[in-house]
C-alpha atoms as a PDB file:
ATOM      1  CA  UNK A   1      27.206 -48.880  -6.401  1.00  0.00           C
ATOM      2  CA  UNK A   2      24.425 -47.637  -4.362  1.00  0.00           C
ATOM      3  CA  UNK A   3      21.702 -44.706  -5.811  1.00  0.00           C
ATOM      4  CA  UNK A   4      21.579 -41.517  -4.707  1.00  0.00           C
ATOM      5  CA  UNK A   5      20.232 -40.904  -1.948  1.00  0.00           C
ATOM      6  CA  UNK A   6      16.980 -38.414  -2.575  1.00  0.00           C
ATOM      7  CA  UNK A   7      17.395 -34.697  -0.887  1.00  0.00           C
ATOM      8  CA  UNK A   8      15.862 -34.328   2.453  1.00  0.00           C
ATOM      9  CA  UNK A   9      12.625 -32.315   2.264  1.00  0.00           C
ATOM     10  CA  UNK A  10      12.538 -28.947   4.265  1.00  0.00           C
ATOM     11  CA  UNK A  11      11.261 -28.899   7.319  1.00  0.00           C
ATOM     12  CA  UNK A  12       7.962 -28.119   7.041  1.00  0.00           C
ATOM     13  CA  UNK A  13       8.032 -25.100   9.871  1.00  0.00           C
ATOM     14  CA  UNK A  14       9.979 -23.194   6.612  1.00  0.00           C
ATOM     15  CA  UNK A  15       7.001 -23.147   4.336  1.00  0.00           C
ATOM     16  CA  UNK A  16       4.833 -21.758   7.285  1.00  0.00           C
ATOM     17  CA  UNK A  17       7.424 -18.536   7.858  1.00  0.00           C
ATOM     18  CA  UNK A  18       6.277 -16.282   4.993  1.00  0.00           C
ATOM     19  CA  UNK A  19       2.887 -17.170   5.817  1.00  0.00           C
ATOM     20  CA  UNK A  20       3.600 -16.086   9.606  1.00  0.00           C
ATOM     21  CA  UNK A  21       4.596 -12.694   8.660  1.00  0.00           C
ATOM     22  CA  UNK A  22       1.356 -12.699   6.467  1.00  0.00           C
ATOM     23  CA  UNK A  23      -0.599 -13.791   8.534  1.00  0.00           C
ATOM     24  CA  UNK A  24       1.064 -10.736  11.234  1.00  0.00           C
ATOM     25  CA  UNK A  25       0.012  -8.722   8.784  1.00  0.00           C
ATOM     26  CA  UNK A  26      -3.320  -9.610   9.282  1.00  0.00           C
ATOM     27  CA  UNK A  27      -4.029  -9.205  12.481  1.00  0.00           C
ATOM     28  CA  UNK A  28      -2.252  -5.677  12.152  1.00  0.00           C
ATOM     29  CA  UNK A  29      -4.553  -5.051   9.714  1.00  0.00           C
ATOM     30  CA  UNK A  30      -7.613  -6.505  11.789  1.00  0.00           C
ATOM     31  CA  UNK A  31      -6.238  -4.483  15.066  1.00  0.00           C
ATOM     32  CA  UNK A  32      -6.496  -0.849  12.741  1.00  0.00           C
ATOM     33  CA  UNK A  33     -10.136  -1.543  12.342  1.00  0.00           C
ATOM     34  CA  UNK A  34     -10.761  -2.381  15.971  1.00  0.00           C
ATOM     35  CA  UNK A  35      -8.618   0.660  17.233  1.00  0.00           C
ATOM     36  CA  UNK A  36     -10.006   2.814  14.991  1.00  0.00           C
ATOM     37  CA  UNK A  37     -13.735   1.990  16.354  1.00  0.00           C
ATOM     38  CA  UNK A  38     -12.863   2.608  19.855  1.00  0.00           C
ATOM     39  CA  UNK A  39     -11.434   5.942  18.455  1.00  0.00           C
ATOM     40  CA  UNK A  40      -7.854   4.810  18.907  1.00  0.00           C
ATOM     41  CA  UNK A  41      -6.605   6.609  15.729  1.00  0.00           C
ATOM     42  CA  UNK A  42      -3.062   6.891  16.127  1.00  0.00           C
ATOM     43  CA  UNK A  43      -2.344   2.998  16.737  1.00  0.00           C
ATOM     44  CA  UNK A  44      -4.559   2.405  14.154  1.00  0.00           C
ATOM     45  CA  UNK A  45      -2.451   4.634  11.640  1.00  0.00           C
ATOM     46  CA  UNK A  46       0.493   2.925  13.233  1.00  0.00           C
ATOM     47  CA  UNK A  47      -0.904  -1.222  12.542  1.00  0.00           C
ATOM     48  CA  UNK A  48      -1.331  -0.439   9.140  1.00  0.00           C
ATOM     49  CA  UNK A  49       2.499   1.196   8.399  1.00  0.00           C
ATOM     50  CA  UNK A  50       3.379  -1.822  10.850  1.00  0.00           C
ATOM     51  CA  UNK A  51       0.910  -4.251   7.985  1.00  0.00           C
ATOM     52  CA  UNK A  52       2.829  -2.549   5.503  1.00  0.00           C
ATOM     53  CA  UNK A  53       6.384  -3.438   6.515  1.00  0.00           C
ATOM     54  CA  UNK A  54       5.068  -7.243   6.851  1.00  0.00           C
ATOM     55  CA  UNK A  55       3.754  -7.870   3.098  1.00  0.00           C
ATOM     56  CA  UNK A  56       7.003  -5.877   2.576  1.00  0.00           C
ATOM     57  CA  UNK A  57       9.016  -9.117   4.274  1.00  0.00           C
ATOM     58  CA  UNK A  58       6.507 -12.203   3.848  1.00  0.00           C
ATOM     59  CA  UNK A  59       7.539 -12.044  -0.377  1.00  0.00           C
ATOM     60  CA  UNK A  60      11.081 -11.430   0.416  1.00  0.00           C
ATOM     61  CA  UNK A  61      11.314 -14.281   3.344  1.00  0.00           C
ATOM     62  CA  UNK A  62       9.843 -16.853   0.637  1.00  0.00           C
ATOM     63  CA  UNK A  63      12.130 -16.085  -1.959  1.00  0.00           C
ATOM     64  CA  UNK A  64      15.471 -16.016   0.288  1.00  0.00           C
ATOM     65  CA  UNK A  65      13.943 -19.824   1.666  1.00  0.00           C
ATOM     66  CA  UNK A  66      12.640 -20.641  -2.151  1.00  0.00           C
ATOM     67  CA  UNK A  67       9.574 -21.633  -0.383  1.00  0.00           C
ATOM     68  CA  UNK A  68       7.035 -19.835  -2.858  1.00  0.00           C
ATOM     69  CA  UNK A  69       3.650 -21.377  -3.386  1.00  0.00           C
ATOM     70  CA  UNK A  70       0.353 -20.714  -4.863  1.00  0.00           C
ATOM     71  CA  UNK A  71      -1.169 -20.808  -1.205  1.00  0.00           C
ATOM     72  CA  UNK A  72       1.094 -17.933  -0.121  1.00  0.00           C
ATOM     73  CA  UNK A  73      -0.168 -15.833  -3.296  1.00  0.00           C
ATOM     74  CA  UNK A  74      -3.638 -16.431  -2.745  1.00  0.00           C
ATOM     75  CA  UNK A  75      -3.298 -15.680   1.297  1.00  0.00           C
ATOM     76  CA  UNK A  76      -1.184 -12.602   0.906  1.00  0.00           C
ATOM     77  CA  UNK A  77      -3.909 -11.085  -1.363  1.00  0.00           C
ATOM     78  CA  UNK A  78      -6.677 -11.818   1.138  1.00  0.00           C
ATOM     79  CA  UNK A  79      -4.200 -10.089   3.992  1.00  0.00           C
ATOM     80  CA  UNK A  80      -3.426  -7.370   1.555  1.00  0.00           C
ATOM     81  CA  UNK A  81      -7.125  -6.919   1.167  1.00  0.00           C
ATOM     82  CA  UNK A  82      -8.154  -6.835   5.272  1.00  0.00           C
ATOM     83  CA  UNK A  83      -5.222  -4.342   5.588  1.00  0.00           C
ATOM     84  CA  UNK A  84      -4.859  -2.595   2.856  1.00  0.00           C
ATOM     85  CA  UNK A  85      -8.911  -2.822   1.958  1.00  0.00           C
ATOM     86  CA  UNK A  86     -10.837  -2.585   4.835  1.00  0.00           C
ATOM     87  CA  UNK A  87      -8.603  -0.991   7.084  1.00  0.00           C
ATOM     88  CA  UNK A  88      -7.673   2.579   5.767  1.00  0.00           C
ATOM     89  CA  UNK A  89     -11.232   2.457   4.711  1.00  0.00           C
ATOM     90  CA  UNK A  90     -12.596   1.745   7.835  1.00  0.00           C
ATOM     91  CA  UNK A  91     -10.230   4.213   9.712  1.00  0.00           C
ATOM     92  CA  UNK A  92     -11.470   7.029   7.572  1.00  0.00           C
ATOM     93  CA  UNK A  93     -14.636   6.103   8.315  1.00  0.00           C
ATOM     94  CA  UNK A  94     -14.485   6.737  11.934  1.00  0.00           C
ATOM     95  CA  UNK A  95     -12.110   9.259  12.238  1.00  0.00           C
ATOM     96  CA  UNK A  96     -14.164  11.897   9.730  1.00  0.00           C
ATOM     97  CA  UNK A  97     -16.331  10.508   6.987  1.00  0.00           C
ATOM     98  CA  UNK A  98     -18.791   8.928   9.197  1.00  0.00           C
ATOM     99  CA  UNK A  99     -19.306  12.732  10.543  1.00  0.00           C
ATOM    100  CA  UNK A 100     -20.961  13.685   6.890  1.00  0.00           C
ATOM    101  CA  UNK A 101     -24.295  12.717   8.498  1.00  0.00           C
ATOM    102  CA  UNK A 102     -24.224  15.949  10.578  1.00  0.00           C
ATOM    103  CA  UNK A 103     -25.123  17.284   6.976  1.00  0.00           C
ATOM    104  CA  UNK A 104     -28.336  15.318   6.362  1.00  0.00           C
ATOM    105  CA  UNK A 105     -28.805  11.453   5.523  1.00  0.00           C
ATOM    106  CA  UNK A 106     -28.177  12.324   1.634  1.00  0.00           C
ATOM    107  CA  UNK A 107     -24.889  13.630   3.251  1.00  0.00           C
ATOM    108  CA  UNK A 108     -24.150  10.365   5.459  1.00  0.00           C
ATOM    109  CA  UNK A 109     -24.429   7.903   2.382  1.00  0.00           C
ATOM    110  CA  UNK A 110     -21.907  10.076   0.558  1.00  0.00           C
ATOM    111  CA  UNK A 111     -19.631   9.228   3.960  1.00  0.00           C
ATOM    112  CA  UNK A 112     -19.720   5.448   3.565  1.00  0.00           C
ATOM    113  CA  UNK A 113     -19.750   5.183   0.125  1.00  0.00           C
ATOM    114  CA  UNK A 114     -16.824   7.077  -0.244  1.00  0.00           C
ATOM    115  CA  UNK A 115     -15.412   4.297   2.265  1.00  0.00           C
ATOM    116  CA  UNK A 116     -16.673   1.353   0.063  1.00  0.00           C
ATOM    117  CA  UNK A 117     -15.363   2.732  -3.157  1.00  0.00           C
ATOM    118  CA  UNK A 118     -11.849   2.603  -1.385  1.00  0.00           C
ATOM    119  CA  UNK A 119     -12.201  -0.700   0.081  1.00  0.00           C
ATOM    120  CA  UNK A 120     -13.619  -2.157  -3.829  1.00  0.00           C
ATOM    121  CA  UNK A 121     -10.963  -0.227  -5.673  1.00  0.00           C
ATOM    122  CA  UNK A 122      -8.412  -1.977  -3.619  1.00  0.00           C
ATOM    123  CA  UNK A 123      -9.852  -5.250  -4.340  1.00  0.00           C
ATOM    124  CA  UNK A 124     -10.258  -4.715  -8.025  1.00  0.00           C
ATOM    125  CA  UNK A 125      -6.367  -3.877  -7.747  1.00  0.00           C
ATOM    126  CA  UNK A 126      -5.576  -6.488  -5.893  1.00  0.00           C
ATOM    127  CA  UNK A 127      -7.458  -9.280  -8.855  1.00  0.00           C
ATOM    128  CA  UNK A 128      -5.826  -6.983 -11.389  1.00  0.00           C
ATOM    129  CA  UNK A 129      -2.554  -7.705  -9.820  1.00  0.00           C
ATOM    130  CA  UNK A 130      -2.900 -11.295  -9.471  1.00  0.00           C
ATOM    131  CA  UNK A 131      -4.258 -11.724 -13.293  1.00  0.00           C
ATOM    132  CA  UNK A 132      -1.212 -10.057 -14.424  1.00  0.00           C
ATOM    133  CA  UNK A 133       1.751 -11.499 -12.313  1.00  0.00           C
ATOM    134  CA  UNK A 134       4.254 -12.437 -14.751  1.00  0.00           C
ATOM    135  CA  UNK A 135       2.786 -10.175 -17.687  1.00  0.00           C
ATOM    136  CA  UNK A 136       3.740  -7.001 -16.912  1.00  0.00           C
ATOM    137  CA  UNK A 137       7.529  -4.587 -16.911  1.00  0.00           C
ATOM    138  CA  UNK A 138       8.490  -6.067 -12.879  1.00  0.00           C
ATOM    139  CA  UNK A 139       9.922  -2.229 -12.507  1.00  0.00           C
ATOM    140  CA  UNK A 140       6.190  -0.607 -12.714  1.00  0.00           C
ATOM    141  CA  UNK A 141       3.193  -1.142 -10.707  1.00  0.00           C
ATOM    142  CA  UNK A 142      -0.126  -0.200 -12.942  1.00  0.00           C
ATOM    143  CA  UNK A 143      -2.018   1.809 -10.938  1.00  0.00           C
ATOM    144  CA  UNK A 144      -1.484   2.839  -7.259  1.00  0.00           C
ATOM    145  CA  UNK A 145      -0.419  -0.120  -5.436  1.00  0.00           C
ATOM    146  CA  UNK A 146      -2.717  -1.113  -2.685  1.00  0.00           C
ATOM    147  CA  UNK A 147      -0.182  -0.806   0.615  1.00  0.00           C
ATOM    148  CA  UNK A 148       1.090   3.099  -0.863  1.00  0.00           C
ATOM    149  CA  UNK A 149      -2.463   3.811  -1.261  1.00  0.00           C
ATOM    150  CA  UNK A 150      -2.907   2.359   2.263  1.00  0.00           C
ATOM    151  CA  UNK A 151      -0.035   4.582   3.781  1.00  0.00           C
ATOM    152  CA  UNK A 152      -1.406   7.666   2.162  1.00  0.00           C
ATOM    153  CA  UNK A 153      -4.887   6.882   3.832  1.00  0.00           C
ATOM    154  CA  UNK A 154      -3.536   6.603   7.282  1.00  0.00           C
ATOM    155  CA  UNK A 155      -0.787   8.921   6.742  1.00  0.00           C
ATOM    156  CA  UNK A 156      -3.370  11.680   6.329  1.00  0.00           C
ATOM    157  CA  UNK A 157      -5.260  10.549   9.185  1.00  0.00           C
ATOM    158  CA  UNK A 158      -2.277  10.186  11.148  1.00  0.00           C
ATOM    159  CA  UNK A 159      -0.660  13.685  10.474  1.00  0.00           C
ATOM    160  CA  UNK A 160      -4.014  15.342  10.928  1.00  0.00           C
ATOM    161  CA  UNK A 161      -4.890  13.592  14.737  1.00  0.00           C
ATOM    162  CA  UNK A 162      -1.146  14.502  15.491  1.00  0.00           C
ATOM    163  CA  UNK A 163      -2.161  17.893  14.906  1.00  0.00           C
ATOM    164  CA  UNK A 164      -5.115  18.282  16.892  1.00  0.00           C
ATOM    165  CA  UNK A 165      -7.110  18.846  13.618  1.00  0.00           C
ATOM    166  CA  UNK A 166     -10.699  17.128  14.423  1.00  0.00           C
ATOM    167  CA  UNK A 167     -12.132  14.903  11.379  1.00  0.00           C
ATOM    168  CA  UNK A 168     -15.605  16.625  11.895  1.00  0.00           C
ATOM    169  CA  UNK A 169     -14.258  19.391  10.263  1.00  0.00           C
ATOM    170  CA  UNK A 170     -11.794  17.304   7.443  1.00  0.00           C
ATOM    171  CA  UNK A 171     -14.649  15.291   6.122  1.00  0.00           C
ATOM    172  CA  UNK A 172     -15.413  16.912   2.641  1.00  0.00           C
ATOM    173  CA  UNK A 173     -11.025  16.592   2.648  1.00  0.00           C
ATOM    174  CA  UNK A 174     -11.373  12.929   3.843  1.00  0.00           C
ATOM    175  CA  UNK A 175     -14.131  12.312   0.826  1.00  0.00           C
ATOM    176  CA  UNK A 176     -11.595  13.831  -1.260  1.00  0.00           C
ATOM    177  CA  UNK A 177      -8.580  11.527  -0.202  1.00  0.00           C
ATOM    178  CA  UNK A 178     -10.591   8.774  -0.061  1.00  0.00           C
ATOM    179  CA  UNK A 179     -11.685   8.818  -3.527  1.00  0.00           C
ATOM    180  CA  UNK A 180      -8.458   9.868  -5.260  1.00  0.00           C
ATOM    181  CA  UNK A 181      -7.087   6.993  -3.639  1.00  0.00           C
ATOM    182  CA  UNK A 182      -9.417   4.425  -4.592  1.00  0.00           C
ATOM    183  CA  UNK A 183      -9.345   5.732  -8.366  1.00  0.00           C
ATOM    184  CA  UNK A 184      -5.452   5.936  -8.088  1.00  0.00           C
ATOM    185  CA  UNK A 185      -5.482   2.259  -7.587  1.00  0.00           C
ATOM    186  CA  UNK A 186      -7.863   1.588 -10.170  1.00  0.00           C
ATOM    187  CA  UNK A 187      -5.951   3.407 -12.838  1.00  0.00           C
ATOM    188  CA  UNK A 188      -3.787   2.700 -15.997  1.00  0.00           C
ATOM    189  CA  UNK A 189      -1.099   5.041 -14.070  1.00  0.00           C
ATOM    190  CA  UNK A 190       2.754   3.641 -14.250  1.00  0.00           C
ATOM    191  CA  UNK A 191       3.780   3.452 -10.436  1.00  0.00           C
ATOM    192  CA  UNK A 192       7.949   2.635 -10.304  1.00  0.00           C
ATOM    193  CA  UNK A 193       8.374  -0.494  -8.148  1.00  0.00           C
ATOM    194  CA  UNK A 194      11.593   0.384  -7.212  1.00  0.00           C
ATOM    195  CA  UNK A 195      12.061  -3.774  -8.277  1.00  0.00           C
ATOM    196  CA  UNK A 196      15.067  -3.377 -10.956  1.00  0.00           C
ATOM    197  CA  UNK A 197      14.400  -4.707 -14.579  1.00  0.00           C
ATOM    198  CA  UNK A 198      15.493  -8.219 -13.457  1.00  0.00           C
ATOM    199  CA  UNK A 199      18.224  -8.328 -16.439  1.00  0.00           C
ATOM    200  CA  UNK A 200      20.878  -9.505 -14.876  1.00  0.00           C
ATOM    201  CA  UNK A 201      22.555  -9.334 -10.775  1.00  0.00           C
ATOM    202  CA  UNK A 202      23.594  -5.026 -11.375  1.00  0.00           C
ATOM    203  CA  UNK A 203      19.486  -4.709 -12.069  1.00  0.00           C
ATOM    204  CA  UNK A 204      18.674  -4.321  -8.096  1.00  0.00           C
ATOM    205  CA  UNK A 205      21.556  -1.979  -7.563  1.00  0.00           C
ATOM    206  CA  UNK A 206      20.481   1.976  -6.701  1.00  0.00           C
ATOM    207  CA  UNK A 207      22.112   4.811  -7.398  1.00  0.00           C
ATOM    208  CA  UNK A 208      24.439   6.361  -4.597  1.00  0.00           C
ATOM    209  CA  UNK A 209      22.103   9.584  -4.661  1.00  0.00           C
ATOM    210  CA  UNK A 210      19.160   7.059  -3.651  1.00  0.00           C
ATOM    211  CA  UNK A 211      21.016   5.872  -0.946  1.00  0.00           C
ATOM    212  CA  UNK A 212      21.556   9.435   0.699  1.00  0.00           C
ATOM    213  CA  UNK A 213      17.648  10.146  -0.091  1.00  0.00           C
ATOM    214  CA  UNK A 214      16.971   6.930   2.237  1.00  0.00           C
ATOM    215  CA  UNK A 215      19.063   7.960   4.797  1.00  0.00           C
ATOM    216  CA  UNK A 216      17.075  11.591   4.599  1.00  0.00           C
ATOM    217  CA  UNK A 217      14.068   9.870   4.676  1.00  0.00           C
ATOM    218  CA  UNK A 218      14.765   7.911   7.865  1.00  0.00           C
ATOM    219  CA  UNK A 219      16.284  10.821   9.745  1.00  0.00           C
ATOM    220  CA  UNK A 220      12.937  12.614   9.216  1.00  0.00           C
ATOM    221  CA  UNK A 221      10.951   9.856  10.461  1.00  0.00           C
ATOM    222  CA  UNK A 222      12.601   9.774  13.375  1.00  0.00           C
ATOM    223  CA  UNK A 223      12.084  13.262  13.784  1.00  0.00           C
ATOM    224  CA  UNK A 224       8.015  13.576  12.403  1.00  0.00           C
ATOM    225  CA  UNK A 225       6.511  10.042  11.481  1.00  0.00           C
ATOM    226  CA  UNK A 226       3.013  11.443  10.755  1.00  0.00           C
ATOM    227  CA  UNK A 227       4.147  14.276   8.372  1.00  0.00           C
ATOM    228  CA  UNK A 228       6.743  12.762   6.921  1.00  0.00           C
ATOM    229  CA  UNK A 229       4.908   9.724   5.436  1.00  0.00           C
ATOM    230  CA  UNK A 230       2.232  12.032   4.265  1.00  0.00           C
ATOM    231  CA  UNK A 231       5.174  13.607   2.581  1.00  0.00           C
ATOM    232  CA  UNK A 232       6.369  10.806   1.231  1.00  0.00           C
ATOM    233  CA  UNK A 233       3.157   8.804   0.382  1.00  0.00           C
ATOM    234  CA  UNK A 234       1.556  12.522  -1.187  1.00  0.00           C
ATOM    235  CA  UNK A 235       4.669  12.672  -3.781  1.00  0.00           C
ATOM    236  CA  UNK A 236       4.628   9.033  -4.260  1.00  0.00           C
ATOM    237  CA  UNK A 237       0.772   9.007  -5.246  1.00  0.00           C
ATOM    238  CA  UNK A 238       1.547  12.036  -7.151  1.00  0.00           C
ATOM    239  CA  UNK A 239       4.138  10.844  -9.480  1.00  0.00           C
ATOM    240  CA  UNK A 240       1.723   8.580 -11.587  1.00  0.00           C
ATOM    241  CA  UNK A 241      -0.013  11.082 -12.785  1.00  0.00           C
ATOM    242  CA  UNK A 242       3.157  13.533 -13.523  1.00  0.00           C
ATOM    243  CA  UNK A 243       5.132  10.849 -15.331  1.00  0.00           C
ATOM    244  CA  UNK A 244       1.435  10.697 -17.646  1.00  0.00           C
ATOM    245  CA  UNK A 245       1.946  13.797 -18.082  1.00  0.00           C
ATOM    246  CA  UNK A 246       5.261  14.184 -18.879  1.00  0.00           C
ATOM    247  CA  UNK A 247       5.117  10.909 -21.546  1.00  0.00           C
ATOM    248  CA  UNK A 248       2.599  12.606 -23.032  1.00  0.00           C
ATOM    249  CA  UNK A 249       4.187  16.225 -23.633  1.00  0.00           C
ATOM    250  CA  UNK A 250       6.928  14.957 -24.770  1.00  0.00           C
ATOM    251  CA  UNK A 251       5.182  12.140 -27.256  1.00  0.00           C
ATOM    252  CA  UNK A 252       3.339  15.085 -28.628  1.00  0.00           C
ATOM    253  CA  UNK A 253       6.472  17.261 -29.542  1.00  0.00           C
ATOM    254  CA  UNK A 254       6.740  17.080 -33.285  1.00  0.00           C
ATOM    255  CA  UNK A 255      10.282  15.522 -34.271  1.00  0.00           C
ATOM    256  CA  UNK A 256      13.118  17.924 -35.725  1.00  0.00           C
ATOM    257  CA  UNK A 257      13.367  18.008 -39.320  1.00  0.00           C
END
């Protein structure tokens, strides 16, 4: 009787597909910065939402193929970092912060600080991340993930260009949004992943009243794309810092007799 005969390897082009939708990720992330220096606002808004829906596939793609690997971790976070980092910050930059020199050269370092504490916060998020993979509740996020913080960056730059609004006159508001951002990410905050608890196969499933939000949410986009993911990414930043809240009124409630 004969051995087994050993399983054929994968073809080798399936390890390089997650690593092809990183690495389109990338260069959406890379074209927002370029667009966004030749004062192309609006398709740099759009690369980074587009950067955004590729990390959203590369992890998925690898799992569905089991073709995982440390490689693909340790690329992804150096995508994640171009277009999640850099990008937003860099967009920002041009579109209204860069403007705070107008107000004296005290003024103007303000501007691209505020611009550098984004793009560090989202790499300190992005190490934190990595350090904790595997030690940490799968359904929460600790602090404002990197891509929402990303979409609430261009969102706002997005929605306000779409308007006509000129980021001259947003900048103090772009310091602002920059900042909150960047310490969102860095936070102890409890983000929901929207991941399941990874119990059992019913952990993934969604309630039917979820379903009929997404559908909402897709009919609006349709409609308004700029306002409604500053909609969505405002209440999504937001609800860190509510659920805080609410843990901690109701862990200070003294307990019925």
């Amino acid at each position: 009787m004969t051995d087994a005969l050993p399983p054929r390897p994968r073809p080798r082009g399936i390890y390089l597909l997650p690593n092809l939708f990183t690495t389109g990720g990338l260069f959406a992330g890379f074209f927002a910065i370029i667009a966004a220096s030749q004062g192309r606002f609006e398709a740099a808004c759009v690369a980074i939402f587009v950067a955004g829906i590729l990390d959203g596939i590369d992890g998925r793609v690898a799992r569905l193929t089991n073709t995982q690997s440390e490689f693909g971790v340790q690329y992804d976070s150096l995508a994640d970092l171009v277009s999640f980092g850099m990008a937003p910050a860099l967009v920002m930059y041009h579109w209204a912060l860069a403007s705070l020199k107008l107000d004296g050269l005290t003024a103007g370092r303000v501007g691209w600080l505020a611009a550098f504490l984004y793009a560090a916060c989202a790499a300190l998020r992005l190490a934190r991340f990595n350090s904790q993979v595997g030690q940490v509740d799968k359904r929460w996020f600790i602090g404002l993930a990197s891509p929402a913080a990303a979409g609430l960056m261009a969102s706002f730059v997005w929605t306000c260009h779409d308007l006509g609004l000129v980021g001259e006159d947003l900048r103090y508001a772009a310091v602002a949004v920059s900042v909150v951002a960047g310490l969102l990410m860095v936070s102890r905050l409890r983000y929901n992943s929207f991941k399941g608890s990874g119990s059992g196969p019913k952990s993934d499933r969604v309630p039917f009243f979820a379903l009929l939000i997404a559908v909402a949410v897709l009919i609006a986009l349709w409609i308004d794309p700029p306002k409604t993911l500053l909609v969505a990414a405002g209440l999504y930043a937001l609800s860190g810092p509510v659920l805080w809240f609410k843990r901690r009124r109701i862990g200070t409630v003294e307990p019925m007799p």
